[in-house]
Protein backbone atom coordinates (compact mmCIF):
# COMPACT_ATOMS: atom_id res chain seq x y z
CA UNK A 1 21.83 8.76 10.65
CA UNK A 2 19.91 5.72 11.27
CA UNK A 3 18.68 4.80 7.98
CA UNK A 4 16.10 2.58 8.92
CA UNK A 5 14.27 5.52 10.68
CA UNK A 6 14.71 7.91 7.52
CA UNK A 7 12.07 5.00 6.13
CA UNK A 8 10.08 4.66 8.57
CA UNK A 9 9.05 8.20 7.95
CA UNK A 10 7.58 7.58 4.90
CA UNK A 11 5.23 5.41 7.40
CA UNK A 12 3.69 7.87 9.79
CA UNK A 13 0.38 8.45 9.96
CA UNK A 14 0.59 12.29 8.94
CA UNK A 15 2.89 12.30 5.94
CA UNK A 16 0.92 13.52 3.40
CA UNK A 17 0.20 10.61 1.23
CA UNK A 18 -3.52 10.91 0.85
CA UNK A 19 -4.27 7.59 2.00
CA UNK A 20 -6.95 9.65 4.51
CA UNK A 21 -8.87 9.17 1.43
CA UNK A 22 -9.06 5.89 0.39
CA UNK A 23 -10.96 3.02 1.72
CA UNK A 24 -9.70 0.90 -0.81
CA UNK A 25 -13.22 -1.15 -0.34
CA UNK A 26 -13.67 -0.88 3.08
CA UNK A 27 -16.39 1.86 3.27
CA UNK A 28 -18.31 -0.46 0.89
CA UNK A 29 -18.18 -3.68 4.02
CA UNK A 30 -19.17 -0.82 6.10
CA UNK A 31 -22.27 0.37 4.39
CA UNK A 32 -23.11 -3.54 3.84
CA UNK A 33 -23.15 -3.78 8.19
CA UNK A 34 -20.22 -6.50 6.91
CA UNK A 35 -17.82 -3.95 9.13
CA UNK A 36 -19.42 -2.03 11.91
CA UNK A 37 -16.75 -3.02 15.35
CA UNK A 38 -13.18 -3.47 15.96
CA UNK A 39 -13.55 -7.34 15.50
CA UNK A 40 -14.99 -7.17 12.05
CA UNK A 41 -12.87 -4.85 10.86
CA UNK A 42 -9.38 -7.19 12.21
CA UNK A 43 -11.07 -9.55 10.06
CA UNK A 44 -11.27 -7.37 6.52
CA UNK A 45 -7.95 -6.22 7.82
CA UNK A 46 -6.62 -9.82 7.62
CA UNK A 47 -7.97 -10.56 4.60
CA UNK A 48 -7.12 -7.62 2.75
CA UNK A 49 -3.43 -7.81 3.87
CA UNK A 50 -3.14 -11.36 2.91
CA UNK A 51 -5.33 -12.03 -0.02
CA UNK A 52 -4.54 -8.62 -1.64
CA UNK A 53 -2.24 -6.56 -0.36
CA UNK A 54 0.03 -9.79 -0.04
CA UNK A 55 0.13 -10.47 -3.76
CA UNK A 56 -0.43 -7.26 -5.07
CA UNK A 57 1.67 -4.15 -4.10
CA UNK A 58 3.62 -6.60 -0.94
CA UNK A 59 4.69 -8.68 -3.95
CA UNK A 60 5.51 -5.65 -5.96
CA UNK A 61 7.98 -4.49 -3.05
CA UNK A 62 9.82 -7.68 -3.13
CA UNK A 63 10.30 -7.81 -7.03
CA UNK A 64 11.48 -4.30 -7.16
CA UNK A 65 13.84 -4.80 -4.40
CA UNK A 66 15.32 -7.58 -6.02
CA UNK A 67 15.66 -5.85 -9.73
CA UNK A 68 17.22 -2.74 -7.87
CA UNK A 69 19.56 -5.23 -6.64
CA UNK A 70 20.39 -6.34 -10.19
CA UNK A 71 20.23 -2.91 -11.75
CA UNK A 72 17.32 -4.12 -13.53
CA UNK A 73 15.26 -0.71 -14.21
CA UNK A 74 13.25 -1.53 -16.88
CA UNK A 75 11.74 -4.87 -14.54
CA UNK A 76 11.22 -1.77 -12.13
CA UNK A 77 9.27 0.06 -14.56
CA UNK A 78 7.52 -3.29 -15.66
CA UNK A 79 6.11 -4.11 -12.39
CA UNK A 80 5.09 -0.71 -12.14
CA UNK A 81 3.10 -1.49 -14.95
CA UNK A 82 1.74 -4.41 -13.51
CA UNK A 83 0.50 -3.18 -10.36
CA UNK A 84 -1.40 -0.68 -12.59
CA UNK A 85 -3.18 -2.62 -14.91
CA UNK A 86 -3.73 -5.66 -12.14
CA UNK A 87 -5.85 -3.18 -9.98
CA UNK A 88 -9.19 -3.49 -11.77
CA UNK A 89 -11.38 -1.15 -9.53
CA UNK A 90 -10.67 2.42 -11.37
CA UNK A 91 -11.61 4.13 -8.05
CA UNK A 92 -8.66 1.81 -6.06
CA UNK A 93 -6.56 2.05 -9.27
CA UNK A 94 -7.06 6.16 -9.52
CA UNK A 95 -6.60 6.59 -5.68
CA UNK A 96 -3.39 4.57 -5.46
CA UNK A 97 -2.06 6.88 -8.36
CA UNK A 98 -2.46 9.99 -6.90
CA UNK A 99 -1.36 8.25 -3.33
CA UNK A 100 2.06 7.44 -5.57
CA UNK A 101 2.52 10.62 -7.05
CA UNK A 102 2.13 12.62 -3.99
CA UNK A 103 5.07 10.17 -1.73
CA UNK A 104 7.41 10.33 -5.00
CA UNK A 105 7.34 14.38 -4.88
CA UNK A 106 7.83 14.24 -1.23
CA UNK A 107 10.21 11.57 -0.94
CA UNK A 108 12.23 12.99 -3.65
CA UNK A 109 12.04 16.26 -1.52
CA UNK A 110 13.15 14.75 1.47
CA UNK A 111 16.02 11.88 -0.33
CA UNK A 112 16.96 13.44 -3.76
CA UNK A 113 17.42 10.19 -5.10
CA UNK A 114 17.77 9.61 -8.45
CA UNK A 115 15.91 6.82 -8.93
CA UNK A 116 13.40 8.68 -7.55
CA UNK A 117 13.95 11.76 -9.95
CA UNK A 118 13.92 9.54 -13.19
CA UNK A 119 10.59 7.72 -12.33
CA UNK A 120 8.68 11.20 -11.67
CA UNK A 121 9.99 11.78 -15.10
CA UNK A 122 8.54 9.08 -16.74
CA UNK A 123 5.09 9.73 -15.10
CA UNK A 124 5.28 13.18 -16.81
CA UNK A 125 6.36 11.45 -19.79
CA UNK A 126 3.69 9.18 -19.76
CA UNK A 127 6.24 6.62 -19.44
CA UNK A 128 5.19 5.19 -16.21
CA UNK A 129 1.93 5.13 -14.06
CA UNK A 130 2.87 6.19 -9.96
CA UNK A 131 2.02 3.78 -7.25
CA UNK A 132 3.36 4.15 -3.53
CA UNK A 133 5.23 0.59 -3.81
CA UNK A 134 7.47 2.01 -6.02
CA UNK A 135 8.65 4.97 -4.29
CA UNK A 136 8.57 3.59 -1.05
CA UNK A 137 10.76 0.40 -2.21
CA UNK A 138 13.45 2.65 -4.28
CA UNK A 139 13.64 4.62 -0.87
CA UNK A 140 14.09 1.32 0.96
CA UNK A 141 16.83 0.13 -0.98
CA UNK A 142 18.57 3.45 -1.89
CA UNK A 143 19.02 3.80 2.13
CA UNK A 144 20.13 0.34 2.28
CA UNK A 145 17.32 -0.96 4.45
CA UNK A 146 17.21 -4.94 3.75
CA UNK A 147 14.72 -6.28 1.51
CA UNK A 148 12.27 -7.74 4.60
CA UNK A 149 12.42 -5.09 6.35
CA UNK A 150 11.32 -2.67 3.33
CA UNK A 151 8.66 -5.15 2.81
CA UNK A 152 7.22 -5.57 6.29
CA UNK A 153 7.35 -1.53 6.75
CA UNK A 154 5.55 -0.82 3.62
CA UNK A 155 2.48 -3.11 5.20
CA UNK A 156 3.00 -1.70 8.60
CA UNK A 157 2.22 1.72 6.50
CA UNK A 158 -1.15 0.72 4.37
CA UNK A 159 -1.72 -1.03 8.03
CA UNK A 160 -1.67 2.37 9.67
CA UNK A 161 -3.55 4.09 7.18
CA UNK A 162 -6.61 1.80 7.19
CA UNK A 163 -6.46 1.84 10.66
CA UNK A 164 -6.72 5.33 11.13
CA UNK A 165 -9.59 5.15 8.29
CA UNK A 166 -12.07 2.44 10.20
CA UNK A 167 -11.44 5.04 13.35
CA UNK A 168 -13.18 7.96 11.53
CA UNK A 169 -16.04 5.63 9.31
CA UNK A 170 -16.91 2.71 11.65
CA UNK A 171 -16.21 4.40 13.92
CA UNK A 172 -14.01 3.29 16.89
CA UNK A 173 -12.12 4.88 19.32
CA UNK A 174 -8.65 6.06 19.14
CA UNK A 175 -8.02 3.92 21.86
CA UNK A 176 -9.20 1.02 19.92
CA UNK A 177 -7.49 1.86 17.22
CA UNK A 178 -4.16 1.64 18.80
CA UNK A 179 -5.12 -1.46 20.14
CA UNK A 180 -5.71 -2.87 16.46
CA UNK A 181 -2.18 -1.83 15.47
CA UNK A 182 -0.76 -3.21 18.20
CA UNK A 183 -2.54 -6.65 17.86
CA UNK A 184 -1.77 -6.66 14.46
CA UNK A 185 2.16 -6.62 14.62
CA UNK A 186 2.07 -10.15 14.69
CA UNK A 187 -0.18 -10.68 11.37
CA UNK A 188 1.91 -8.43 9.42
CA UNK A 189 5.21 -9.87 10.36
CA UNK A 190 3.64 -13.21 8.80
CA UNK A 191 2.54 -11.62 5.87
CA UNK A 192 6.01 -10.45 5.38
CA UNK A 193 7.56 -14.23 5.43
CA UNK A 194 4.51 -15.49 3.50
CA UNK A 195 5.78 -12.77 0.42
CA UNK A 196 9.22 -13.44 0.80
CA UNK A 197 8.56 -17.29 -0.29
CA UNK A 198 6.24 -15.67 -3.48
CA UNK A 199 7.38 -15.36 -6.89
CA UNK A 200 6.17 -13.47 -9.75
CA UNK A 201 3.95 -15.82 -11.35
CA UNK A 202 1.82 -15.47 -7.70
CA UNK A 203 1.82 -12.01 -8.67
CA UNK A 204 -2.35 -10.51 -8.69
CA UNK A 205 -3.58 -13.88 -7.73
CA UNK A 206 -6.35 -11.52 -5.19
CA UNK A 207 -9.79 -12.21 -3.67
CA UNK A 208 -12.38 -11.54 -5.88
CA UNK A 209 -15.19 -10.55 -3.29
CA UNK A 210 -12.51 -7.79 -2.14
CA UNK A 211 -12.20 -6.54 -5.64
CA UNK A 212 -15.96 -6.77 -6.16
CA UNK A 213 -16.40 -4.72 -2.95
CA UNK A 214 -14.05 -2.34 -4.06
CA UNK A 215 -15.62 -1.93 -7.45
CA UNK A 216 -18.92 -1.48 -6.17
CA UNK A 217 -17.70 1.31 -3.80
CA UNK A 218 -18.87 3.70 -6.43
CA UNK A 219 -22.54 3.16 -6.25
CA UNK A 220 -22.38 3.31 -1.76
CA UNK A 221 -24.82 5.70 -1.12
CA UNK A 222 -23.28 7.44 1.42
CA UNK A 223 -19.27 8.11 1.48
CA UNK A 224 -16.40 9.65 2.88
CA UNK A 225 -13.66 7.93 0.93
CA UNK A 226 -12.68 8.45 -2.91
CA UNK A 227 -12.28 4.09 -3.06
């Protein structure tokens, strides 16, 4: 079996995630007529990818990886920690939780690893919080897909999801959304190299006006997304 595929399921648009949810600020550019076409959109996208996502949960990846590596768990369950507390919109900080606990029950489902077993039961021990960077970087490593490649398919998969998100609230075209994914190989692939020369003390260095939009999602007056 071609391990590298097994991950890249975790990527596809329809597993079950719940990202169709979250907007993670974006709804609140739209409602602002900051968003409203495909090139406004690419340029959130670009921002969010590399002044968030970047140093936030692409960061997280890479420091997991690396503890993994050293059979470090408790640095596994610290930067779980810190990618909880670090997120300070609750509606971005709530979604992401409930994104993370629904890919660990699936992806323990599908893997039955135990990595994956002992973190769900710290969540139900109130031992540890849930986020999606978690799972999907214990899954990474446990089917020995290399640290860079883990990385850049964990962007490629908050990529897809936001894509797929601007399609249904901008909206664009399916067509155009594709497109966007397409164009956007390029940009993630540099994100990737740009977090593999990070360390932790970059770690939640983020943009403010993308937190700020994402904190004031909750008073949009119209919305489709829970952040």
């Amino acid at each position: 079996m071609n391990n590298t595929l097994s991950l890249f399921q975790l990527c596809d648009s329809t597993f079950p995630n719940g990202s169709f949810s979250q907007s993670f600020g974006l709804e609140t550019y739209i409602q602002k007529d900051l968003v409203y076409d495909a090139e406004s959109f690419l340029k959130w996208l670009k921002a969010y990818v590399n002044e968030q996502l970047a140093y936030a949960d692409g960061l997280g990846v890479k420091l997991i990886y690396e503890a993994l590596e050293e059979g470090d768990l408790e640095k596994v369950w610290e930067i779980d920690h810190l990618l909880k507390i670090q997120n300070l919109a609750r509606e971005s900080r709530e979604g992401t939780q409930r994104m993370g606990e629904s890919m660990l029950n699936i992806a323990e489902a599908i893997y039955g690893f135990e990595h994956l077993t002992s973190y769900r039961e710290r969540i139900g021990e109130k031992k540890s919080f849930g986020h999606p960077a978690v799972v999907f970087t214990i899954a990474g490593y446990e089917l020995q897909v290399d640290k860079e490649t883990t990385i850049l398919y964990y962007l490629y998969s908050t990529m897809i999801g936001l894509v797929q998100n601007a399609v249904r609230a901008i909206p664009l075209g399916q067509t155009t959304g594709q497109k966007i994914v397409y164009q956007f190989q390029k940009d993630l692939q540099r994100a990737r190299d740009k977090i593999m020369n990070l360390d932790e003390a970059d770690f939640g260095v983020v943009s403010p006006g993308l937190e700020l939009g994402q904190m004031q999602h909750e008073r949009v007056k119209i919305r489709i997304f829970s952040s």
